[in-house]
N, C-alpha and C. Protein backbone atom coordinates (compact mmCIF):
# COMPACT_ATOMS: atom_id res chain seq x y z
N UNK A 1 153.50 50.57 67.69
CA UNK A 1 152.56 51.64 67.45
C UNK A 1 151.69 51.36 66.23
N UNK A 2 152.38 50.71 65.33
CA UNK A 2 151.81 50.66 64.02
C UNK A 2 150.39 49.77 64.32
N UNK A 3 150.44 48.58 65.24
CA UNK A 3 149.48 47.39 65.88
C UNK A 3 147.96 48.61 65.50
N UNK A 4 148.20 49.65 66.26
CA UNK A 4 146.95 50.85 66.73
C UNK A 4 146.36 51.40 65.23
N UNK A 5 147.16 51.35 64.84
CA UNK A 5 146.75 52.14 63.71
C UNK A 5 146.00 51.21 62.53
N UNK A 6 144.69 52.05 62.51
CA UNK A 6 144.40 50.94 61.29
C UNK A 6 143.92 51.58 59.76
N UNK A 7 143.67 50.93 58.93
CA UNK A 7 142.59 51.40 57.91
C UNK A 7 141.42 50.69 57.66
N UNK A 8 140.85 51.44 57.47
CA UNK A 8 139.05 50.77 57.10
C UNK A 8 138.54 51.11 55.91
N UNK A 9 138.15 49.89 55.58
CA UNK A 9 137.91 49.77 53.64
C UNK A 9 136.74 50.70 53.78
N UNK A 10 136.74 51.76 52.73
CA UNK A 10 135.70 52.62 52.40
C UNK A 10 135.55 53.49 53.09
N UNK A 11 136.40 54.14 54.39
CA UNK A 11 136.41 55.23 54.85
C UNK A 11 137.93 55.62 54.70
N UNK A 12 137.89 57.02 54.21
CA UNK A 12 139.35 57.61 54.17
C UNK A 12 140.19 57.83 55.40
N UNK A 13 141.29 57.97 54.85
CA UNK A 13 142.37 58.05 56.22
C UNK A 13 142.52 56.77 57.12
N UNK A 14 143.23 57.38 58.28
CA UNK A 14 143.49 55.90 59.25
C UNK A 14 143.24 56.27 60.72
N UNK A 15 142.85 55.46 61.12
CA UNK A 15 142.17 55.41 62.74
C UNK A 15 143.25 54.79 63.64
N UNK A 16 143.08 55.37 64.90
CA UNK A 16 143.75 54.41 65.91
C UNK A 16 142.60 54.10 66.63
N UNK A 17 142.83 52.33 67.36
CA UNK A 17 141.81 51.56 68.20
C UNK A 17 142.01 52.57 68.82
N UNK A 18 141.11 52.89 69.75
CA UNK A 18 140.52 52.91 70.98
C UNK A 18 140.16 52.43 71.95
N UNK A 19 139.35 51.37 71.64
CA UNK A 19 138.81 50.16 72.60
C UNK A 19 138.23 49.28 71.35
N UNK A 20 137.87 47.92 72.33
CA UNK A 20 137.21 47.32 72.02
C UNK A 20 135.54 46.92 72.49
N UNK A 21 134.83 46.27 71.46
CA UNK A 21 133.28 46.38 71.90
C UNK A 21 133.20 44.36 71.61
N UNK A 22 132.01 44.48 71.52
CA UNK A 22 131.58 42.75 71.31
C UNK A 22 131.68 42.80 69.97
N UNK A 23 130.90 42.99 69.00
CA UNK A 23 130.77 42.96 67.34
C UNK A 23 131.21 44.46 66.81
N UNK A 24 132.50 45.43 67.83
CA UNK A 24 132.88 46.58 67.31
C UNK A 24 134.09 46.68 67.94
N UNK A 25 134.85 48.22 67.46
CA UNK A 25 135.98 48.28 67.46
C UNK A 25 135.51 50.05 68.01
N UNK A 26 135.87 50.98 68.81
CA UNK A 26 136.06 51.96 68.50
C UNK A 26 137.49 52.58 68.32
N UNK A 27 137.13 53.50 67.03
CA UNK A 27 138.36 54.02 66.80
C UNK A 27 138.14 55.58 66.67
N UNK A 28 139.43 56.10 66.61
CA UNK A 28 139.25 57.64 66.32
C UNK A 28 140.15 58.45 65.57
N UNK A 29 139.67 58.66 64.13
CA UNK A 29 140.18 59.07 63.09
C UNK A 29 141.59 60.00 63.31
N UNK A 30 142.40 59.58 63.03
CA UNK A 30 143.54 60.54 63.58
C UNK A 30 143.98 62.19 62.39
N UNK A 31 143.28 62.46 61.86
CA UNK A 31 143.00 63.53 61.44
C UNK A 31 141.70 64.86 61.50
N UNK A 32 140.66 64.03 61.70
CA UNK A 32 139.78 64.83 62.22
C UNK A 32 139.07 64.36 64.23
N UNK A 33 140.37 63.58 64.56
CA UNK A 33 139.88 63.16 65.90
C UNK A 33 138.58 62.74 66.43
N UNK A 34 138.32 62.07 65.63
CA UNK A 34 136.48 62.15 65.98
C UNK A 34 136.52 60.52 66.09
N UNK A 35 135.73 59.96 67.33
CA UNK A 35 135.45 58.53 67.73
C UNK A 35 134.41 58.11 66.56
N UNK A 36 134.24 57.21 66.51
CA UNK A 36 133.28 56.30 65.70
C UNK A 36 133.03 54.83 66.07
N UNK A 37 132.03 54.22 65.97
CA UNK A 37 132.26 52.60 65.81
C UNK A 37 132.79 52.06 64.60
N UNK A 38 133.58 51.03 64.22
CA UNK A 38 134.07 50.02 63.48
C UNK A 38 133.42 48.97 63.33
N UNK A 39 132.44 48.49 62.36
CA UNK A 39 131.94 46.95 62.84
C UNK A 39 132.52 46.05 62.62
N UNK A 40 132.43 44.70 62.37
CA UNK A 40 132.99 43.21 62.34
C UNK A 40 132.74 43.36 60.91
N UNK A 41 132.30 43.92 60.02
CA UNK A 41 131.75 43.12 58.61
C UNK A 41 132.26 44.47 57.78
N UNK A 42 133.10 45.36 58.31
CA UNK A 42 133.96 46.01 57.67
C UNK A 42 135.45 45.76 57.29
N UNK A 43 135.49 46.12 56.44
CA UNK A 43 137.28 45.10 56.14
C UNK A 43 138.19 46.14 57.21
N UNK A 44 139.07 45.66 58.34
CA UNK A 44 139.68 46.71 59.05
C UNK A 44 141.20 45.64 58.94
N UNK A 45 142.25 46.54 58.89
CA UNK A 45 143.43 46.05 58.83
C UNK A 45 144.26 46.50 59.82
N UNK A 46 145.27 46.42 60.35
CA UNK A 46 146.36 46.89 61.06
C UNK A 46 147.45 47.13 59.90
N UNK A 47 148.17 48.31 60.38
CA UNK A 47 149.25 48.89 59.32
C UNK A 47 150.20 47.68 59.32
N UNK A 48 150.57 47.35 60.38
CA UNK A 48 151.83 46.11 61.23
C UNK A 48 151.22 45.27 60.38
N UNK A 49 150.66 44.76 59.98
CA UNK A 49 149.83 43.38 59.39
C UNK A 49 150.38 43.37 57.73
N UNK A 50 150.41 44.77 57.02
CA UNK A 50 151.05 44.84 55.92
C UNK A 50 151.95 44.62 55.05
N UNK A 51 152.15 43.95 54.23
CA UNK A 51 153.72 43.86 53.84
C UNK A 51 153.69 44.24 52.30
N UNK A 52 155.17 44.61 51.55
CA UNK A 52 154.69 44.99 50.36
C UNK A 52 155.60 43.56 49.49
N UNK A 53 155.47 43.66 48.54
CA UNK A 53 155.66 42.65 47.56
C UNK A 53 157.22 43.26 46.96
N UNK A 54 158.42 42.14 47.57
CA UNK A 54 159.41 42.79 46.61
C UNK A 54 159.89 41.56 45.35
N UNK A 55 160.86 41.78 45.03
CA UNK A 55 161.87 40.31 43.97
C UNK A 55 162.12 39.61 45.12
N UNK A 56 162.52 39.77 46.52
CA UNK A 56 163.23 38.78 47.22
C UNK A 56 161.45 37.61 48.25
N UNK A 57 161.13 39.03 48.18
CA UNK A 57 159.45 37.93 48.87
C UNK A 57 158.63 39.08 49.71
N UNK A 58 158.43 39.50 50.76
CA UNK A 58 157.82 40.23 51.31
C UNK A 58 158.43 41.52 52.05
N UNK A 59 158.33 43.17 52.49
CA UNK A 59 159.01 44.05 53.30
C UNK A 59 157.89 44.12 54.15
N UNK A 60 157.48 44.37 55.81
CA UNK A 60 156.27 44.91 56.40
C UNK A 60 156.73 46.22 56.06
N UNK A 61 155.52 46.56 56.23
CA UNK A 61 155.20 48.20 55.69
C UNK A 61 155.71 49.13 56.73
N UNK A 62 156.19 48.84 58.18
CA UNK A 62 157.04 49.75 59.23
C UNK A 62 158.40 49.91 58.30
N UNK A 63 158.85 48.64 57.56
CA UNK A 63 160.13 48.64 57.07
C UNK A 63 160.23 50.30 55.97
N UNK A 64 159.40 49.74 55.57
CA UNK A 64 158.82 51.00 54.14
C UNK A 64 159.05 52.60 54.88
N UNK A 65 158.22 52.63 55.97
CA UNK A 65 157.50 53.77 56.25
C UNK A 65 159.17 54.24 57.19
N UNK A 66 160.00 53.98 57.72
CA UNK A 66 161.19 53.81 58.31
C UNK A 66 162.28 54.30 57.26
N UNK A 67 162.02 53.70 56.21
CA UNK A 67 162.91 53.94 54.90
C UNK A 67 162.81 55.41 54.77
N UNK A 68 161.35 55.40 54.26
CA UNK A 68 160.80 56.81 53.62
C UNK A 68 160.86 57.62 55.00
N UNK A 69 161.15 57.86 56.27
CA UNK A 69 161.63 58.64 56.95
C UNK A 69 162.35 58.91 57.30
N UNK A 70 163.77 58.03 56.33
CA UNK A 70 165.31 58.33 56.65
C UNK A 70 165.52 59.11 55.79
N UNK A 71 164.78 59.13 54.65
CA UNK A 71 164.87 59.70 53.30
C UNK A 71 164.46 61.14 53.38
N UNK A 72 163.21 61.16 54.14
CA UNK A 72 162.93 62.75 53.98
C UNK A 72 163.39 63.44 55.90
N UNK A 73 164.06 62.83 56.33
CA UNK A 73 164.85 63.13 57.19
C UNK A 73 163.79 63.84 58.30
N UNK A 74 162.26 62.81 58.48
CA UNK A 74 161.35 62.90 59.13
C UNK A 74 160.44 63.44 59.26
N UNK A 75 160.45 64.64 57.66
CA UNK A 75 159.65 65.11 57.18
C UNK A 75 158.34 64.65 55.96
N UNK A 76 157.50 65.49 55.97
CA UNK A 76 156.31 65.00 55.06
C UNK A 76 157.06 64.88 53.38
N UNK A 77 156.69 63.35 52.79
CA UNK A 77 156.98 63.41 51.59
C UNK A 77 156.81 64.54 50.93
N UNK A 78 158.02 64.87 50.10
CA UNK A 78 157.49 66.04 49.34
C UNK A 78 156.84 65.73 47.59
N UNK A 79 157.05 64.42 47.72
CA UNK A 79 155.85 64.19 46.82
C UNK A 79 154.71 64.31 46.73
N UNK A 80 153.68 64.86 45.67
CA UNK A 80 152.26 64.53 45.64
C UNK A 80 151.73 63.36 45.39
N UNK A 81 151.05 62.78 46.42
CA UNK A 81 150.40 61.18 46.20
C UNK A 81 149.96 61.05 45.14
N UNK A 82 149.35 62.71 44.06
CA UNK A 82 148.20 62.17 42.91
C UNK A 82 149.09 62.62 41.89
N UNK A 83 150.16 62.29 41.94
CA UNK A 83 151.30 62.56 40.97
C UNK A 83 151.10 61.43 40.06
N UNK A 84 152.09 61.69 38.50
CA UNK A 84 151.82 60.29 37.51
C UNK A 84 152.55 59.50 38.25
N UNK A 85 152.11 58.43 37.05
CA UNK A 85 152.64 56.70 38.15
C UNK A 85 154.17 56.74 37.86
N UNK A 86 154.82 57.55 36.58
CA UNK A 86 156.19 57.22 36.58
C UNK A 86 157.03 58.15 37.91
N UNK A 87 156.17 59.09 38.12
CA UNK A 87 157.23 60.14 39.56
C UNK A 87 156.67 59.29 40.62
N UNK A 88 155.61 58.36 40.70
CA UNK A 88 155.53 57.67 41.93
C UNK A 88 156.43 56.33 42.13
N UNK A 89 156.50 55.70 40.58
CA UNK A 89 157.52 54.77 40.83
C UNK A 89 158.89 54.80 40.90
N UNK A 90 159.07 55.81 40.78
CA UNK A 90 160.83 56.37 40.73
C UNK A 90 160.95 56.96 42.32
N UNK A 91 159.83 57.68 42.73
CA UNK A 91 160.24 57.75 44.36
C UNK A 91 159.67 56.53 44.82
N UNK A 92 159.22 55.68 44.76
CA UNK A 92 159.31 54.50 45.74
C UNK A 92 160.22 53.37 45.15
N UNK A 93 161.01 53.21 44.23
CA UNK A 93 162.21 52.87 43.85
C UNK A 93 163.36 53.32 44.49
N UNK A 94 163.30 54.67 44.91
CA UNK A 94 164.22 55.14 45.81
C UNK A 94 164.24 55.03 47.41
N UNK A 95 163.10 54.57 47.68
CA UNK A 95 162.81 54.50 49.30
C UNK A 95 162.94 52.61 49.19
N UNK A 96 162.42 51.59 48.04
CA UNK A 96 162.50 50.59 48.31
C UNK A 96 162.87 49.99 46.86
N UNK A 97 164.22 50.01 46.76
CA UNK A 97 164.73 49.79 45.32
C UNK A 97 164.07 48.14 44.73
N UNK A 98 163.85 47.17 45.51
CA UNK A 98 163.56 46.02 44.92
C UNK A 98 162.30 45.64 45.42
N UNK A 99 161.02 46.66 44.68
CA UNK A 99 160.08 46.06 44.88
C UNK A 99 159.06 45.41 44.07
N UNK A 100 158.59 44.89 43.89
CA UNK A 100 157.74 44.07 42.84
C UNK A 100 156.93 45.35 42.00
N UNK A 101 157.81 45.31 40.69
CA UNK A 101 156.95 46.70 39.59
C UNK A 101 155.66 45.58 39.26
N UNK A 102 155.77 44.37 38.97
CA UNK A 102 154.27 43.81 38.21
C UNK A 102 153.27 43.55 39.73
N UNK A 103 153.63 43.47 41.25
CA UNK A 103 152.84 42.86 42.03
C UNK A 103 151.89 44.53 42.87
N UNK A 104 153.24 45.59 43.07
CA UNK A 104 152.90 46.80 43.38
C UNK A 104 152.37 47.99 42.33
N UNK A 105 150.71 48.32 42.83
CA UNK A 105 150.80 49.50 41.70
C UNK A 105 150.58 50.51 42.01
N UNK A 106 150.43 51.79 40.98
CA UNK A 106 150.74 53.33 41.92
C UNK A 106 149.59 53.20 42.61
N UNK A 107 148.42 52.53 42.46
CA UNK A 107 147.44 52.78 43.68
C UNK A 107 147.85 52.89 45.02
N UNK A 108 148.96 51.30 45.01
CA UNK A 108 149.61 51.19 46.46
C UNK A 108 150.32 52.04 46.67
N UNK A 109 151.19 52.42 45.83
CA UNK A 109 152.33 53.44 46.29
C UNK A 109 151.59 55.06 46.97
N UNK A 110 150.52 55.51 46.24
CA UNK A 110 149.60 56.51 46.64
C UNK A 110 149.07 56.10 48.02
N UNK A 111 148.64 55.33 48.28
CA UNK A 111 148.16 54.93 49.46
C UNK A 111 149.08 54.88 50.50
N UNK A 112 150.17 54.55 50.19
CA UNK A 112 151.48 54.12 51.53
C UNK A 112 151.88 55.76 51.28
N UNK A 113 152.24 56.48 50.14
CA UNK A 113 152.79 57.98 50.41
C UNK A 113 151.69 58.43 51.35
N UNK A 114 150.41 58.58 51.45
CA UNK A 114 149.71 59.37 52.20
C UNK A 114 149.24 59.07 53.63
N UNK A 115 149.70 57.61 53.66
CA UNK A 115 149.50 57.34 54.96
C UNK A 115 150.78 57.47 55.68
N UNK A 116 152.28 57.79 55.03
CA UNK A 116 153.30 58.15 55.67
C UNK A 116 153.00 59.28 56.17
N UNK A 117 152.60 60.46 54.94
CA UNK A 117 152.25 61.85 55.52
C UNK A 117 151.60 62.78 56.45
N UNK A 118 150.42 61.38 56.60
CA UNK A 118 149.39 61.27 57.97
C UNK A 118 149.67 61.03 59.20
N UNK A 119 150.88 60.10 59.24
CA UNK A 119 151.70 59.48 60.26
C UNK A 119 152.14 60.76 60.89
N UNK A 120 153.40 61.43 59.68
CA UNK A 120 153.87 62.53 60.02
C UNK A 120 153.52 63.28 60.47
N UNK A 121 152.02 64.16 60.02
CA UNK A 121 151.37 65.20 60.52
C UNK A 121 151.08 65.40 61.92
N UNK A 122 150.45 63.96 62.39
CA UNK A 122 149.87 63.98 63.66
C UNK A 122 150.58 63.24 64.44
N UNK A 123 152.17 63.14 64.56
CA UNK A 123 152.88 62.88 65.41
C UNK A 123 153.35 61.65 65.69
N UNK A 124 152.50 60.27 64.78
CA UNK A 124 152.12 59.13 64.89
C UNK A 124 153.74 58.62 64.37
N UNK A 125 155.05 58.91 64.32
CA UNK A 125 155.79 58.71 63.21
C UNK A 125 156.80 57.63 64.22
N UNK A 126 156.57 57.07 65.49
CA UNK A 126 157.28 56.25 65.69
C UNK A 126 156.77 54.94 65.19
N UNK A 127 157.68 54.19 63.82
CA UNK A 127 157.43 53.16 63.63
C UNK A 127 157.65 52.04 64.26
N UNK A 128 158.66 52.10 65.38
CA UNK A 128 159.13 51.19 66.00
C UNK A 128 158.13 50.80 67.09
N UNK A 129 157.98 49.09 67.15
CA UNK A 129 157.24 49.02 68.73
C UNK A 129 158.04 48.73 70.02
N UNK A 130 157.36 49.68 71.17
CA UNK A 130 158.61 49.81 72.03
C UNK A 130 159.58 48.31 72.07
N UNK A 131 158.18 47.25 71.82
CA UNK A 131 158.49 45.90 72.84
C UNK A 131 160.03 45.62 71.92
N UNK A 132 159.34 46.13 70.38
CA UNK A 132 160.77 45.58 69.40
C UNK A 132 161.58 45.73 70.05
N UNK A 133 161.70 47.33 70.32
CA UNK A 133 162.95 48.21 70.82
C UNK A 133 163.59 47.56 71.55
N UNK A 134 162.78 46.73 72.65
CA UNK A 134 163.37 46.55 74.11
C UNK A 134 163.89 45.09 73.34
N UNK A 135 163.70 44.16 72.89
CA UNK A 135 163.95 43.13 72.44
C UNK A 135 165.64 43.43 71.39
N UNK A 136 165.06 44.60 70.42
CA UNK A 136 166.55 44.87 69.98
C UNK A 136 167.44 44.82 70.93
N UNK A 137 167.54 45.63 71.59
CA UNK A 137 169.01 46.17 72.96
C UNK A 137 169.11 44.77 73.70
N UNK A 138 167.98 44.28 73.96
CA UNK A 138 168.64 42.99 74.72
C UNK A 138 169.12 41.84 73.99
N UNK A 139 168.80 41.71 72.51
CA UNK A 139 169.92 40.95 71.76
C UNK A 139 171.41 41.61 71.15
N UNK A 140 171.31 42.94 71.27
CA UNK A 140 172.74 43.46 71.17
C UNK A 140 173.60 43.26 72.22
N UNK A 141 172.81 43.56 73.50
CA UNK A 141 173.65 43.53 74.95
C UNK A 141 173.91 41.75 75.10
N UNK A 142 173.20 40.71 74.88
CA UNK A 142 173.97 39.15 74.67
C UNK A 142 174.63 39.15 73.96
N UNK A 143 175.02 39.64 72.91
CA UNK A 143 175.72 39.67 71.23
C UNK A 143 176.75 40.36 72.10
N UNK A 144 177.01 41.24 73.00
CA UNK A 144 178.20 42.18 73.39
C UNK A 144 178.96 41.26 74.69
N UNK A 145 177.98 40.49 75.30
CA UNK A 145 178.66 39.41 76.54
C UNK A 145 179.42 38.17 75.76
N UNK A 146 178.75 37.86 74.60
CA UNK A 146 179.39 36.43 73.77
C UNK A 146 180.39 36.90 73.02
C-alpha cells in the first residue's frame, strides 16, 4: 500500500497514484481528495522507498509507521507534530529506540508523526503489502513442513 502513497516536494500532505501519464503522474491528495497532475521535474517519492537512519544502518519507514501503530494501538499519535524537539525525540525514541540522534532531525520526526496521522485519518493504515503478506504465510507454512 505504502508503493501508492507518495509525497511531493513543495506540496503539503501525501497523495496516492492514480494513474500514470507520459511526463505525469496523476494523483489525488488523500485529505482533500482532489486529483491533480504530478510532473517529472517535481521531486515525488514513494513512502516504501524511505528508510530512516538508525546505529545499526537503515529501518524502511512501513517498519516505523507499524511500530508507531502498535504503540498507539491504531490510533492517531497523540502527540503534536509542532511540539519541542526534546517531546519529539523522546516519542520517537520510544517507537524506534536506536535511531540515529546526529543523522535524524525533529524536522523528520515531524514529518513521519504527521504522515502517520494522515495514514490514520483516512483509513490508509494498512502498512503491510498484501504481496508481503502472502509471501510471509508461505515462508511460515515451508518453515512448518521442514
Amino acid at each position: 500500500m505504502l508503493k501508492k502513497i507518495l509525497s511531493i516536494s513543495g506540496k503539503p500532505g501525501l497523495y496516492e497514484l492514480i494513474s500514470q501519464g507520459k511526463n505525469m503522474l496523476i494523483v489525488e491528495s488523500l485529505k482533500e481528495k482532489k486529483r491533480m497532475p504530478a510532473y517529472s521535474h517535481e521531486k515525488i517519492i514513494s513512502l516504501a522507498d524511505i528508510a530512516i537512519f538508525t546505529d545499526e544502518g537503515e529501518v524502511p519507514l512501513k517498519n516505523v509507521l507499524i511500530s508507531m501503530k502498535e504503540k498507539e494501538n491504531g490510533a492517531v499519535s497523540p502527540l503534536d507534530p509542532k511540539s519541542d524537539n526534546k517531546n519529539l525525540r523522546e516519542y520517537f525514541a520510544s517507537v524506534l529506540p536506536n535511531f540515529d540522534r546526529d543523522r535524524v532531525y525533529p524536522t523528520d520526526i515531524k514529518k513521519i508523526i504527521s504522515w502517520y496521522n494522515l495514514l490514520i485519518e483516512t483509513g490508509k493504515s494498512e502498512f503491510f503489502e498484501e504481496d508481503e503478506e502472502k509471501a510471509a504465510e508461505e515462508e511460515k507454512e515451508q518453515e512448518t513442513k521442514e
